[in-house]
PDB file of N, CA and C in Angstrom:
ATOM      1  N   UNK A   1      53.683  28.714  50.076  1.00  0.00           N
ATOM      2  CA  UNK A   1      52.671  29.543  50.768  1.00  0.00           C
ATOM      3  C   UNK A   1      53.329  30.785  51.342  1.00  0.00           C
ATOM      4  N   UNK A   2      53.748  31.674  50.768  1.00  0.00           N
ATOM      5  CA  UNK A   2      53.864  32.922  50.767  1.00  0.00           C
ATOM      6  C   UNK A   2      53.358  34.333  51.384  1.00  0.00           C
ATOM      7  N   UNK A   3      51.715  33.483  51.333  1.00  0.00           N
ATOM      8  CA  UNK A   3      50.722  34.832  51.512  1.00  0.00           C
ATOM      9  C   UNK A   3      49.975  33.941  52.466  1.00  0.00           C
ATOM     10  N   UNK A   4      50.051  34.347  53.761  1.00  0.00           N
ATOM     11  CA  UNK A   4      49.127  33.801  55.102  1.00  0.00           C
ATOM     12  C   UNK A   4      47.640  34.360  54.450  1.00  0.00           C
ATOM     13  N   UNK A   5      47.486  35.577  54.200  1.00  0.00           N
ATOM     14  CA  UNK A   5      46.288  36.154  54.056  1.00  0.00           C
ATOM     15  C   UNK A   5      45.471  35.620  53.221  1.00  0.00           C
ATOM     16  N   UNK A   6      46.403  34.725  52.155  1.00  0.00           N
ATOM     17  CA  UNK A   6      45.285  33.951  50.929  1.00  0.00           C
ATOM     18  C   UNK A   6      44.405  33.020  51.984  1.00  0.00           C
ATOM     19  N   UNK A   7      45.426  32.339  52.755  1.00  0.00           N
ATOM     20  CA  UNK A   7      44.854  31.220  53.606  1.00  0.00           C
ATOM     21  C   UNK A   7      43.633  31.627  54.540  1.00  0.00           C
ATOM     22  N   UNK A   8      43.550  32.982  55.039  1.00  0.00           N
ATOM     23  CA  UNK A   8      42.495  33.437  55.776  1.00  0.00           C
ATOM     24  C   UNK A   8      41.720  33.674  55.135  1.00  0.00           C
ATOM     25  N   UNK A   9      41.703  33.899  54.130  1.00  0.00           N
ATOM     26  CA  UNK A   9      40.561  34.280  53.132  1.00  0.00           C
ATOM     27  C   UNK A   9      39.746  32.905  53.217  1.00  0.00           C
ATOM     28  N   UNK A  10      40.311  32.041  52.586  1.00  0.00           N
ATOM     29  CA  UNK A  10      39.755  30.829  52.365  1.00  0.00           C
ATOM     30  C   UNK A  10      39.488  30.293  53.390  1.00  0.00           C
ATOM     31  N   UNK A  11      39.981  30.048  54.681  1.00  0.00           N
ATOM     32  CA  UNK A  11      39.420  29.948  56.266  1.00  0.00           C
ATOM     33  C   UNK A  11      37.485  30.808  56.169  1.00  0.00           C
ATOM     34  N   UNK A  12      37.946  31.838  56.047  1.00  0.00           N
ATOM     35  CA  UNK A  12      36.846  32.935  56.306  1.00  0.00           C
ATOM     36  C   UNK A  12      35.420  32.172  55.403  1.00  0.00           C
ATOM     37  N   UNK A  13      36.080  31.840  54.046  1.00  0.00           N
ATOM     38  CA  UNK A  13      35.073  31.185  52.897  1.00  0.00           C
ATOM     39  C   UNK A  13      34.371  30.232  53.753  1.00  0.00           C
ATOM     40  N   UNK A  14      35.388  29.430  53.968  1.00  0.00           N
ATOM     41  CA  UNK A  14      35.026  27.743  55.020  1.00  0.00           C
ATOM     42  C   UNK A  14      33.935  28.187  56.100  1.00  0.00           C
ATOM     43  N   UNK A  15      33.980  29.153  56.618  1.00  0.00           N
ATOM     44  CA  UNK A  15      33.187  29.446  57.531  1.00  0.00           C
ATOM     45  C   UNK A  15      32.124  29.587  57.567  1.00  0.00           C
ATOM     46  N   UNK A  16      31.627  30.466  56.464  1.00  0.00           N
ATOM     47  CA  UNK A  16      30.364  31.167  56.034  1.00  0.00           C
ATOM     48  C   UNK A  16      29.552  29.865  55.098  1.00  0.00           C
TER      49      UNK A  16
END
């Protein structure tokens, strides 16, 4: 896991 930002993305997905 390299890229924090992939993970927020997909946080953000989870959300909506």
């Amino acid at each position: 896991m390299n890229r924090p930002s992939l993970s927020l993305l997909i946080l953000l997905l989870a959300t909506l």
